[in-house]
Structures are given as structure tokens and as C-alpha cells.
PDB file of N, CA and C in Angstrom:
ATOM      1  N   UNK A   1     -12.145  36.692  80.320  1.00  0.00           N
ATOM      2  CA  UNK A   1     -10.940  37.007  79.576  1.00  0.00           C
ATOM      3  C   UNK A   1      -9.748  36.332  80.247  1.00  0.00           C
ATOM      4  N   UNK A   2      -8.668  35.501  79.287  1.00  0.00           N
ATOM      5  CA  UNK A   2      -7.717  35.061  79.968  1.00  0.00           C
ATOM      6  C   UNK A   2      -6.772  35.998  80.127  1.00  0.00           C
ATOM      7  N   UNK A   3      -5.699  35.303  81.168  1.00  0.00           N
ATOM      8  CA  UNK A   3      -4.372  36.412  81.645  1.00  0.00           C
ATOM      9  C   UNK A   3      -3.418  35.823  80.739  1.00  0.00           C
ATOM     10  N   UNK A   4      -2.453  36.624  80.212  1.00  0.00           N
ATOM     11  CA  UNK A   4      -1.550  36.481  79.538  1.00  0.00           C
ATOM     12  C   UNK A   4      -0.901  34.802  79.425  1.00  0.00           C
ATOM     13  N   UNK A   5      -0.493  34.341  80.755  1.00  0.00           N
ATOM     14  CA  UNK A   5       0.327  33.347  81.288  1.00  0.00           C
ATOM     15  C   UNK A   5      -1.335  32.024  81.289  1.00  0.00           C
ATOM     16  N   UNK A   6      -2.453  32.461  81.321  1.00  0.00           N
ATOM     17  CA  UNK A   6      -3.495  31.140  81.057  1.00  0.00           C
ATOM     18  C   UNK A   6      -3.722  31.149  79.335  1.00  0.00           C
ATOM     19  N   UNK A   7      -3.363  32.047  78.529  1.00  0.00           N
ATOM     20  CA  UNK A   7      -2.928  31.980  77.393  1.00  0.00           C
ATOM     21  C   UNK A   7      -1.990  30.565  76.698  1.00  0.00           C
ATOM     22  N   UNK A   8      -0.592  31.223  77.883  1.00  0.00           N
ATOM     23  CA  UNK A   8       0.672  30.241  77.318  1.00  0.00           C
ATOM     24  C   UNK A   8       0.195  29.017  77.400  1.00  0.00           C
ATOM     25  N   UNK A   9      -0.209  28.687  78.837  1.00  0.00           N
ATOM     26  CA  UNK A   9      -0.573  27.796  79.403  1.00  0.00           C
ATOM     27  C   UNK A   9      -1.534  27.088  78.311  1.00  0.00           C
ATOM     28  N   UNK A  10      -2.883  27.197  77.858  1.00  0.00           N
ATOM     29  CA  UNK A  10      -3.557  26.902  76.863  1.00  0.00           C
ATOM     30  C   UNK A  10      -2.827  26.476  75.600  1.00  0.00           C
ATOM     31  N   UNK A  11      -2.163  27.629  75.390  1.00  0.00           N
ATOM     32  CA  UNK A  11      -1.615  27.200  74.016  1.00  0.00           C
ATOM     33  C   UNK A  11      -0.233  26.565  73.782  1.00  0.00           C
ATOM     34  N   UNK A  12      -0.002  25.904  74.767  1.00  0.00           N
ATOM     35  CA  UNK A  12       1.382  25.311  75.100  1.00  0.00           C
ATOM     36  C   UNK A  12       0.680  23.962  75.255  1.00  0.00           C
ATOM     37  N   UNK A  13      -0.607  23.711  75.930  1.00  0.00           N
ATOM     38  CA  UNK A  13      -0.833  22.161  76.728  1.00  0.00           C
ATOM     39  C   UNK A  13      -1.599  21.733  75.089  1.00  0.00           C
ATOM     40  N   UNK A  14      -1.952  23.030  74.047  1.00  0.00           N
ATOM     41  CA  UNK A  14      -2.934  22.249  73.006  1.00  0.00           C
ATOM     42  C   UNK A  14      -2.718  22.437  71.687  1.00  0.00           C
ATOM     43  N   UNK A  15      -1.719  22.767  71.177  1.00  0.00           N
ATOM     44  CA  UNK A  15      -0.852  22.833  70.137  1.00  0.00           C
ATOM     45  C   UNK A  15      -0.846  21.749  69.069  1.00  0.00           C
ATOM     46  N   UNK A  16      -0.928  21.790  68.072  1.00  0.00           N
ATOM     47  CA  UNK A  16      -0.621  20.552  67.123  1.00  0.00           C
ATOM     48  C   UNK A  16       0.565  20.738  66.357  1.00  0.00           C
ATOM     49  N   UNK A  17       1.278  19.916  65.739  1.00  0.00           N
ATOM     50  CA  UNK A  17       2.251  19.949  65.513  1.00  0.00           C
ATOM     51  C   UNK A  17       2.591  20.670  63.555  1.00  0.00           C
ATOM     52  N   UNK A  18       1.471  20.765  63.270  1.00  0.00           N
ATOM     53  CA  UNK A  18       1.560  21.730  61.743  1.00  0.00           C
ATOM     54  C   UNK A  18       1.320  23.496  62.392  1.00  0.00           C
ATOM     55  N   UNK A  19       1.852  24.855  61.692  1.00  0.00           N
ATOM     56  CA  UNK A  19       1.617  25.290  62.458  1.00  0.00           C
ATOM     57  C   UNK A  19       0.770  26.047  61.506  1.00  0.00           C
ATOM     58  N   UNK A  20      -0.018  25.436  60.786  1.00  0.00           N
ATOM     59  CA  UNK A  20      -1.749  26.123  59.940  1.00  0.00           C
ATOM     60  C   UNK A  20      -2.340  25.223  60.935  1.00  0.00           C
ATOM     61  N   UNK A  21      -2.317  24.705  61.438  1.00  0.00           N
ATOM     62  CA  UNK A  21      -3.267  23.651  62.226  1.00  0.00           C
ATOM     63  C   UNK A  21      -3.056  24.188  63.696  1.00  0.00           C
ATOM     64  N   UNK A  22      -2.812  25.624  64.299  1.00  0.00           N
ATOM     65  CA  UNK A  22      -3.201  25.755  65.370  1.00  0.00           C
ATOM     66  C   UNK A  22      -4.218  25.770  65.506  1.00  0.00           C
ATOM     67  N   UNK A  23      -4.648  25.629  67.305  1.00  0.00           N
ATOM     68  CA  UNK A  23      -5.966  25.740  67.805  1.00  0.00           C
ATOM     69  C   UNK A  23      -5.887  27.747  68.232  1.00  0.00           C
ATOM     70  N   UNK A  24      -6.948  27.837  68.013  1.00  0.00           N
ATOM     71  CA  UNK A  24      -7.362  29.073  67.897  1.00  0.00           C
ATOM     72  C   UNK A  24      -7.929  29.479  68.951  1.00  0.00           C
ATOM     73  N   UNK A  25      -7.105  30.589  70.032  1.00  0.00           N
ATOM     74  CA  UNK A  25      -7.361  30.236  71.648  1.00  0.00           C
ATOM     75  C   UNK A  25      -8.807  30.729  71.590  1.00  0.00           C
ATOM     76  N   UNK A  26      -9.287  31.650  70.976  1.00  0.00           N
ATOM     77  CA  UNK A  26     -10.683  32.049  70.979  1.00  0.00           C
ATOM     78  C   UNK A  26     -11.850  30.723  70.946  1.00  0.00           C
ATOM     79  N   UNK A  27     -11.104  29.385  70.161  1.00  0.00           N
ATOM     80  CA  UNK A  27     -12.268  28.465  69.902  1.00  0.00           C
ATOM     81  C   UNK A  27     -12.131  27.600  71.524  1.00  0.00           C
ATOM     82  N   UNK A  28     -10.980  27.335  72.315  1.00  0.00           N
ATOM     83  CA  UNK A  28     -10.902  27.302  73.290  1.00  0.00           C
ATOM     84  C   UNK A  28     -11.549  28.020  74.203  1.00  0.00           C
ATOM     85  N   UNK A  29     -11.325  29.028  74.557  1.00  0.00           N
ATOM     86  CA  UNK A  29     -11.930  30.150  75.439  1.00  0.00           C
ATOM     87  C   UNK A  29     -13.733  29.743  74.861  1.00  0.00           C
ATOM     88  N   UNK A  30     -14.394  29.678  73.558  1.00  0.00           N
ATOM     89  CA  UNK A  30     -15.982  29.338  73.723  1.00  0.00           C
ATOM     90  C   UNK A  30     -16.195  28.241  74.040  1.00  0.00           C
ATOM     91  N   UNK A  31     -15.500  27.168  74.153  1.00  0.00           N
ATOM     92  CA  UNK A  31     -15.654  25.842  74.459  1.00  0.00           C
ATOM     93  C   UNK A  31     -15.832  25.716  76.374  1.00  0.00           C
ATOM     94  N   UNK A  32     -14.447  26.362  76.537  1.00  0.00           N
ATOM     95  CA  UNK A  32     -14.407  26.663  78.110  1.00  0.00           C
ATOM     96  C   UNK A  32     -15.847  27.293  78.752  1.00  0.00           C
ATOM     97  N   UNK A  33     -16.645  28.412  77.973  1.00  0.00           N
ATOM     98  CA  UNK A  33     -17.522  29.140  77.926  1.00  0.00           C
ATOM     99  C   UNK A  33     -18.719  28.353  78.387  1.00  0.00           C
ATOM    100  N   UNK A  34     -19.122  27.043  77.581  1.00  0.00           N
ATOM    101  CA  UNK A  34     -19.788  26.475  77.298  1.00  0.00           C
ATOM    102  C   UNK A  34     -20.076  25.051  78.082  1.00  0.00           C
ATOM    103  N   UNK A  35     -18.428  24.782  78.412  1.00  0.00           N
ATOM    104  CA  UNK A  35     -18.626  23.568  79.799  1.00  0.00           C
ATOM    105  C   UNK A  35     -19.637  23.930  80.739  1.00  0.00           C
ATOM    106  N   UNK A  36     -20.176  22.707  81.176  1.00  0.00           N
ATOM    107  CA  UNK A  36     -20.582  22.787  82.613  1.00  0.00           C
ATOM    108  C   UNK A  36     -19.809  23.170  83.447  1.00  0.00           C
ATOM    109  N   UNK A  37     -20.327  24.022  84.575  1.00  0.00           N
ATOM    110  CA  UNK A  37     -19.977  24.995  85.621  1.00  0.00           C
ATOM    111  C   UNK A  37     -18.767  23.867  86.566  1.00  0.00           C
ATOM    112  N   UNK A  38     -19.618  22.268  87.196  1.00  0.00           N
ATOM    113  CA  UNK A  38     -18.099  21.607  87.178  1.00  0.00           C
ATOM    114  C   UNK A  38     -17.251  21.402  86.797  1.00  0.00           C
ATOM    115  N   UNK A  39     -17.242  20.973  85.659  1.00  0.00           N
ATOM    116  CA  UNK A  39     -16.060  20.688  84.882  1.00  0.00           C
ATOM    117  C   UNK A  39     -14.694  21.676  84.694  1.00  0.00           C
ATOM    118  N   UNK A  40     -15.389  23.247  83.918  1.00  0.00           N
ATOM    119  CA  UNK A  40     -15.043  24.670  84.416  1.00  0.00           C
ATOM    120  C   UNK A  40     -14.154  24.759  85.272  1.00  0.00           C
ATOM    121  N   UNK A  41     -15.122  24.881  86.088  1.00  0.00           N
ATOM    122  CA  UNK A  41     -14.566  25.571  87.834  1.00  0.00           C
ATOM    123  C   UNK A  41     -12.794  24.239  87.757  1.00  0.00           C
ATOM    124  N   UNK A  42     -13.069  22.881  88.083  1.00  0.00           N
ATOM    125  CA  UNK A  42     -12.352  22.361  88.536  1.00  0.00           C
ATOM    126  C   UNK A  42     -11.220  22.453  87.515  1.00  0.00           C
ATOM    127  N   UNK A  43     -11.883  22.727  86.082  1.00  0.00           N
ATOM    128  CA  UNK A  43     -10.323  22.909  84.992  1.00  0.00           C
ATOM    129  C   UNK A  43      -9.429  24.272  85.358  1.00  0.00           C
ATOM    130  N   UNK A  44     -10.627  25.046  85.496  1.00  0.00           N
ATOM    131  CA  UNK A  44      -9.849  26.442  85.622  1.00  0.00           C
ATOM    132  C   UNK A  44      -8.963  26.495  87.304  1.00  0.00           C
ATOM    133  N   UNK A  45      -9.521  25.792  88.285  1.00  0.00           N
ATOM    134  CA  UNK A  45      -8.485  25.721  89.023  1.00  0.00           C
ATOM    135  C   UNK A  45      -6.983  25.079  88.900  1.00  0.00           C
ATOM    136  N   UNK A  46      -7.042  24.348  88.570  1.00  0.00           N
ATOM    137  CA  UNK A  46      -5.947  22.795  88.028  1.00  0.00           C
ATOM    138  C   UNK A  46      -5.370  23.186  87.280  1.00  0.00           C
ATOM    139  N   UNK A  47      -5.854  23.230  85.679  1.00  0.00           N
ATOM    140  CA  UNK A  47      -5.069  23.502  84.438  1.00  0.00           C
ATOM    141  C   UNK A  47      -4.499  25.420  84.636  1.00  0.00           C
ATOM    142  N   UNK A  48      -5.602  26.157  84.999  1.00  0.00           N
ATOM    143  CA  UNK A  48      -4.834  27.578  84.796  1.00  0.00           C
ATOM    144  C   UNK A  48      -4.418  28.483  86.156  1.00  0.00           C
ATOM    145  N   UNK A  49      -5.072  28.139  87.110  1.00  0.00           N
ATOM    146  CA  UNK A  49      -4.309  28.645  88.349  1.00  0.00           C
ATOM    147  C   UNK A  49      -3.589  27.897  89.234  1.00  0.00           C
ATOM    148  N   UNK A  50      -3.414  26.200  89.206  1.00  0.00           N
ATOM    149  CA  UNK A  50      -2.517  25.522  89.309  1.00  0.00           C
ATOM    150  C   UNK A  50      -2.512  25.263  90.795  1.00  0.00           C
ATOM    151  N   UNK A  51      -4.006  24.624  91.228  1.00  0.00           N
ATOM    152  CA  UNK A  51      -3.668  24.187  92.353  1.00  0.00           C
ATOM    153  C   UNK A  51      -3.839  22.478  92.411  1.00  0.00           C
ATOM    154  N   UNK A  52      -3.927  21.916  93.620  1.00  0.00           N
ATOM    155  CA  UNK A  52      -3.752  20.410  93.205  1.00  0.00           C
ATOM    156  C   UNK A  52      -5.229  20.120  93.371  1.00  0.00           C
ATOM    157  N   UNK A  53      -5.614  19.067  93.170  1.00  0.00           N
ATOM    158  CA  UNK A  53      -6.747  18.350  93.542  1.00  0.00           C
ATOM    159  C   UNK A  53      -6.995  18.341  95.142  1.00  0.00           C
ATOM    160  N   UNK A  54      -6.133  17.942  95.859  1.00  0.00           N
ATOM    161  CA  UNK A  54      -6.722  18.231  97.265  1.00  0.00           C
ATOM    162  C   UNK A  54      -6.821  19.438  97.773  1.00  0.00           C
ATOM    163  N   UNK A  55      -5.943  20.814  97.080  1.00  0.00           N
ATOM    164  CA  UNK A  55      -6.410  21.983  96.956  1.00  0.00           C
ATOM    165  C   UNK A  55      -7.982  22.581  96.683  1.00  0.00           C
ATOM    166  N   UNK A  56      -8.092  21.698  95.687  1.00  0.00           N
ATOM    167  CA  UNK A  56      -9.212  22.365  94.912  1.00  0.00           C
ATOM    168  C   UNK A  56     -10.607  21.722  95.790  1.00  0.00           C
ATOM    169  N   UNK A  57     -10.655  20.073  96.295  1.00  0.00           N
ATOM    170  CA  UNK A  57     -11.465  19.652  96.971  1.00  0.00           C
ATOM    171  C   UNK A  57     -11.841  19.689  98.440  1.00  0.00           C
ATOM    172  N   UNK A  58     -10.641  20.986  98.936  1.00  0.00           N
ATOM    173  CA  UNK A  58     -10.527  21.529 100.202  1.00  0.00           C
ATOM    174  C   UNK A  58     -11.844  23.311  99.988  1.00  0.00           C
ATOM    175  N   UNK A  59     -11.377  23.597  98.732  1.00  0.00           N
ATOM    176  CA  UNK A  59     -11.680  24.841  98.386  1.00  0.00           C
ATOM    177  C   UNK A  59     -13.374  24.692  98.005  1.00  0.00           C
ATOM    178  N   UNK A  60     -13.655  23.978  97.204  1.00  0.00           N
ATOM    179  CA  UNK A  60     -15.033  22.996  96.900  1.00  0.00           C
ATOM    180  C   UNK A  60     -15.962  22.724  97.629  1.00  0.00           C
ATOM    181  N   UNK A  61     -15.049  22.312  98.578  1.00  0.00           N
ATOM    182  CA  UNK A  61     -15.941  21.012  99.736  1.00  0.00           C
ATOM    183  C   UNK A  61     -16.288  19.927  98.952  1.00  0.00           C
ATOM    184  N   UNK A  62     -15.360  19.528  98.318  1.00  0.00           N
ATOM    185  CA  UNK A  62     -16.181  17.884  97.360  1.00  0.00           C
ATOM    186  C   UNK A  62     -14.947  16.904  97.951  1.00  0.00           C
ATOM    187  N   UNK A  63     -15.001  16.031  97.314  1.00  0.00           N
ATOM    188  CA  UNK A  63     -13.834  14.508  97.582  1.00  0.00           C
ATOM    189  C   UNK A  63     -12.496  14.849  96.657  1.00  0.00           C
ATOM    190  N   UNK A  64     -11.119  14.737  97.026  1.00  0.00           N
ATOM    191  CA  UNK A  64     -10.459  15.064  95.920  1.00  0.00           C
ATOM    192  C   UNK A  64     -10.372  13.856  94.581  1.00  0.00           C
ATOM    193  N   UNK A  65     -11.294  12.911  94.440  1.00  0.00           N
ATOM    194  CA  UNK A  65     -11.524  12.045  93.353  1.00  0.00           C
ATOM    195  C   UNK A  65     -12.342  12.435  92.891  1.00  0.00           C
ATOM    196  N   UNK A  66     -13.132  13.359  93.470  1.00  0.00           N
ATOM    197  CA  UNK A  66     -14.426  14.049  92.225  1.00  0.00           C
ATOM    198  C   UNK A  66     -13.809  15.183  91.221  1.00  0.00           C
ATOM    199  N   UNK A  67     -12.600  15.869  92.074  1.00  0.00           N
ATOM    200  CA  UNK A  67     -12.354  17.089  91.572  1.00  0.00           C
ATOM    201  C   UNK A  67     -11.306  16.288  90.356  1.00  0.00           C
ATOM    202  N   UNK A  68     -10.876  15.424  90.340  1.00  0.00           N
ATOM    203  CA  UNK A  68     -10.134  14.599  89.622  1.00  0.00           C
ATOM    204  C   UNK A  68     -11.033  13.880  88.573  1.00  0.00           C
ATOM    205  N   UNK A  69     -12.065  13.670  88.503  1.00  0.00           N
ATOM    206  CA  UNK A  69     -13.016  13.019  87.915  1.00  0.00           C
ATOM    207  C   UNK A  69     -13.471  14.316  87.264  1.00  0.00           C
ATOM    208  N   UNK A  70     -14.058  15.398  87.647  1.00  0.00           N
ATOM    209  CA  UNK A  70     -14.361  16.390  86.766  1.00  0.00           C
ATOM    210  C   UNK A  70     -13.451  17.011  86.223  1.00  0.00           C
ATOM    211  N   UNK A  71     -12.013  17.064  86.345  1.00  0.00           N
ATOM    212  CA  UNK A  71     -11.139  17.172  85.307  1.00  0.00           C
ATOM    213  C   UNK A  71     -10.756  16.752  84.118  1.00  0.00           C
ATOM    214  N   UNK A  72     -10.877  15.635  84.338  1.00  0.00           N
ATOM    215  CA  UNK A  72     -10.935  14.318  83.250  1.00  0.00           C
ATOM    216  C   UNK A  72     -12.052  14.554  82.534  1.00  0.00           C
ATOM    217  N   UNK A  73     -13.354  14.367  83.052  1.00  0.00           N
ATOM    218  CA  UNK A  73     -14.559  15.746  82.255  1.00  0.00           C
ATOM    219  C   UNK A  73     -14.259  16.679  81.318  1.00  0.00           C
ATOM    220  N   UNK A  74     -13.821  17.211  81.533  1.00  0.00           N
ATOM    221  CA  UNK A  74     -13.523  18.392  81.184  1.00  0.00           C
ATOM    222  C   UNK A  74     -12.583  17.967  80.113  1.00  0.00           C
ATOM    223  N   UNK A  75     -11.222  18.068  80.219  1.00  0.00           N
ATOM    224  CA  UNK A  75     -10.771  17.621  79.214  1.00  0.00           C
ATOM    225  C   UNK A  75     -11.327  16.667  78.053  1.00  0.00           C
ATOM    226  N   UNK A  76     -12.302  15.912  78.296  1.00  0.00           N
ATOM    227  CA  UNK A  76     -12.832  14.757  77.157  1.00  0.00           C
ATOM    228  C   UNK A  76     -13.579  15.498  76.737  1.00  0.00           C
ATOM    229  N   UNK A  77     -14.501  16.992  77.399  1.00  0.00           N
ATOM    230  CA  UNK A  77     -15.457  17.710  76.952  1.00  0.00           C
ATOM    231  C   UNK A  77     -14.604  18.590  76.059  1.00  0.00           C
ATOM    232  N   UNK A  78     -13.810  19.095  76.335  1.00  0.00           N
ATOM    233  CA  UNK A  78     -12.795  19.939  75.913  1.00  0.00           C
ATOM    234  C   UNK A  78     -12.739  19.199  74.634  1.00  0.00           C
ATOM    235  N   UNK A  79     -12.292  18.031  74.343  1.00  0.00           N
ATOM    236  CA  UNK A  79     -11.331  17.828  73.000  1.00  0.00           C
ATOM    237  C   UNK A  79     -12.447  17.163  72.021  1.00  0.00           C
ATOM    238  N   UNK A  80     -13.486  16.613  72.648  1.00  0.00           N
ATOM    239  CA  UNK A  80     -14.722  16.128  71.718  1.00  0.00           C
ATOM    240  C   UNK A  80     -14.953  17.884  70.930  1.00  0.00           C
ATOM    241  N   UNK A  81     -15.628  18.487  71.560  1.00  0.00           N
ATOM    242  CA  UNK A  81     -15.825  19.833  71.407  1.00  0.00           C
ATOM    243  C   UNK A  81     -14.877  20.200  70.017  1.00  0.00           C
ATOM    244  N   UNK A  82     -13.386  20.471  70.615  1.00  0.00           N
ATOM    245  CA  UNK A  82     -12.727  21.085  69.499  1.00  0.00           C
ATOM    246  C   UNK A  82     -12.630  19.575  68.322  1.00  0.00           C
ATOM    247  N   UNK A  83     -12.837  18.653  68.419  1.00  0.00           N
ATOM    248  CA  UNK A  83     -12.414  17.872  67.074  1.00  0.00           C
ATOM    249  C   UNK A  83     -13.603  18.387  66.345  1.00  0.00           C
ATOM    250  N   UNK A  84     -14.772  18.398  67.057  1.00  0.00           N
ATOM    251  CA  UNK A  84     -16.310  18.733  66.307  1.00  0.00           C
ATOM    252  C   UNK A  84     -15.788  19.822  65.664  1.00  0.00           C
ATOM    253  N   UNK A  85     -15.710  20.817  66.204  1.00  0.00           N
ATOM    254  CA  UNK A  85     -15.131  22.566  65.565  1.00  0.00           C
ATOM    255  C   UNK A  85     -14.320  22.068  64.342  1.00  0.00           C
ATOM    256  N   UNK A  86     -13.376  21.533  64.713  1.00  0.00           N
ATOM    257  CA  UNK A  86     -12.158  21.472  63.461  1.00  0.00           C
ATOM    258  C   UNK A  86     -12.861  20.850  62.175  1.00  0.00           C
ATOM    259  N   UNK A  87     -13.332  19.554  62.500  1.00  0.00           N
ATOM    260  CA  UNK A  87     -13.961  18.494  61.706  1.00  0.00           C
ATOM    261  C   UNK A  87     -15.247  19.160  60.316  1.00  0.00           C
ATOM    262  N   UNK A  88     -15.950  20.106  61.383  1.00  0.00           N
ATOM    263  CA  UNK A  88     -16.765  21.047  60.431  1.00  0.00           C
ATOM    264  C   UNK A  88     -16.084  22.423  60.017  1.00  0.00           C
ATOM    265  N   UNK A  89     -15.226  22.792  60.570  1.00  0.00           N
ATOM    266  CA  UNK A  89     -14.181  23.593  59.501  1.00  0.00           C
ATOM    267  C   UNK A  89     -13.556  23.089  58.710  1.00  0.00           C
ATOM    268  N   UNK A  90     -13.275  21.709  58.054  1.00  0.00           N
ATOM    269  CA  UNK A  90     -12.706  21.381  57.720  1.00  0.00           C
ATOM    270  C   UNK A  90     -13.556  20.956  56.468  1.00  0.00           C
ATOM    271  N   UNK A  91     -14.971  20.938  56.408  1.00  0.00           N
ATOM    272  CA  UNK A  91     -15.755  19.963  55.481  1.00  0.00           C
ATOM    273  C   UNK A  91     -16.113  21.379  54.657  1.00  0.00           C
TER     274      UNK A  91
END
């Protein structure tokens, strides 16, 4: 379950600009659900509790270019994901 403020956060960074065309934090939150456990872990540090990459690759034990690399993951997993969702809501 998100906290109020990983809410804003979500729905502030993924917004479209019609406002029938929001993203629907619930389809977010199953997508998040559904990442791989890297990708995850390193989004949910970064994007919603807001630490840096050499934070997160201190916290890890990985390289801070991996934790940067599975962010980038993540996000491309993230938005493939929701265009799929939208694309078949849409047909």
C-alpha cells in the first residue's frame, strides 16, 4: 500500500495532460506489483523514498551504475506495461 506523499509523487511524475486520460494509480501500483524484484526495489528507493543512486548502491551492495541501470528498467518496464493496459482499454 502506498503512503499518501508516494501517491503525489506517482501521480504528479505520470499524469497526462487530458484529465479522462488519467493514469489510474491502482493500474500503477499492479504494474509496480508485477516488476521484477530489481527493478522494484531500486524504483521504490529513487522514485518514492528518494534516495540517490550511490545511496541506494551503498544500501544494495551493487555498483551505483547498476542501480541506475535498473532504474531505467524499470521505468521502460513501467511505461511498456501501462501503454499495453491503456491500448487494450482502449480497443
Amino acid at each position: 500500500m502506498f503512503f499518501q506523499e508516494e501517491e503525489e509523487i506517482l501521480s504528479l511524475n505520470l499524469r497526462r495532460e487530458d484529465s479522462h486520460d488519467l493514469l489510474d494509480l491502482e493500474e500503477v501500483h499492479q504494474v509496480l506489483e508485477q516488476m521484477p524484484k530489481g527493478y522494484r526495489t531500486v524504483f521504490n528507493l529513487f522514485a518514492i523514498e528518494g534516495y540517490s543512486h550511490r545511496e541506494i548502491a551503498e544500501m544494495l551492495q551493487i555498483n551505483e551504475n547498476t542501480s541506475k541501470s535498473q532504474l531505467s528498467k524499470a521505468r521502460n518496464y513501467m511505461i511498456q506495461k501501462l501503454k499495453k493496459k491503456n491500448s487494450h482499454a482502449l480497443s
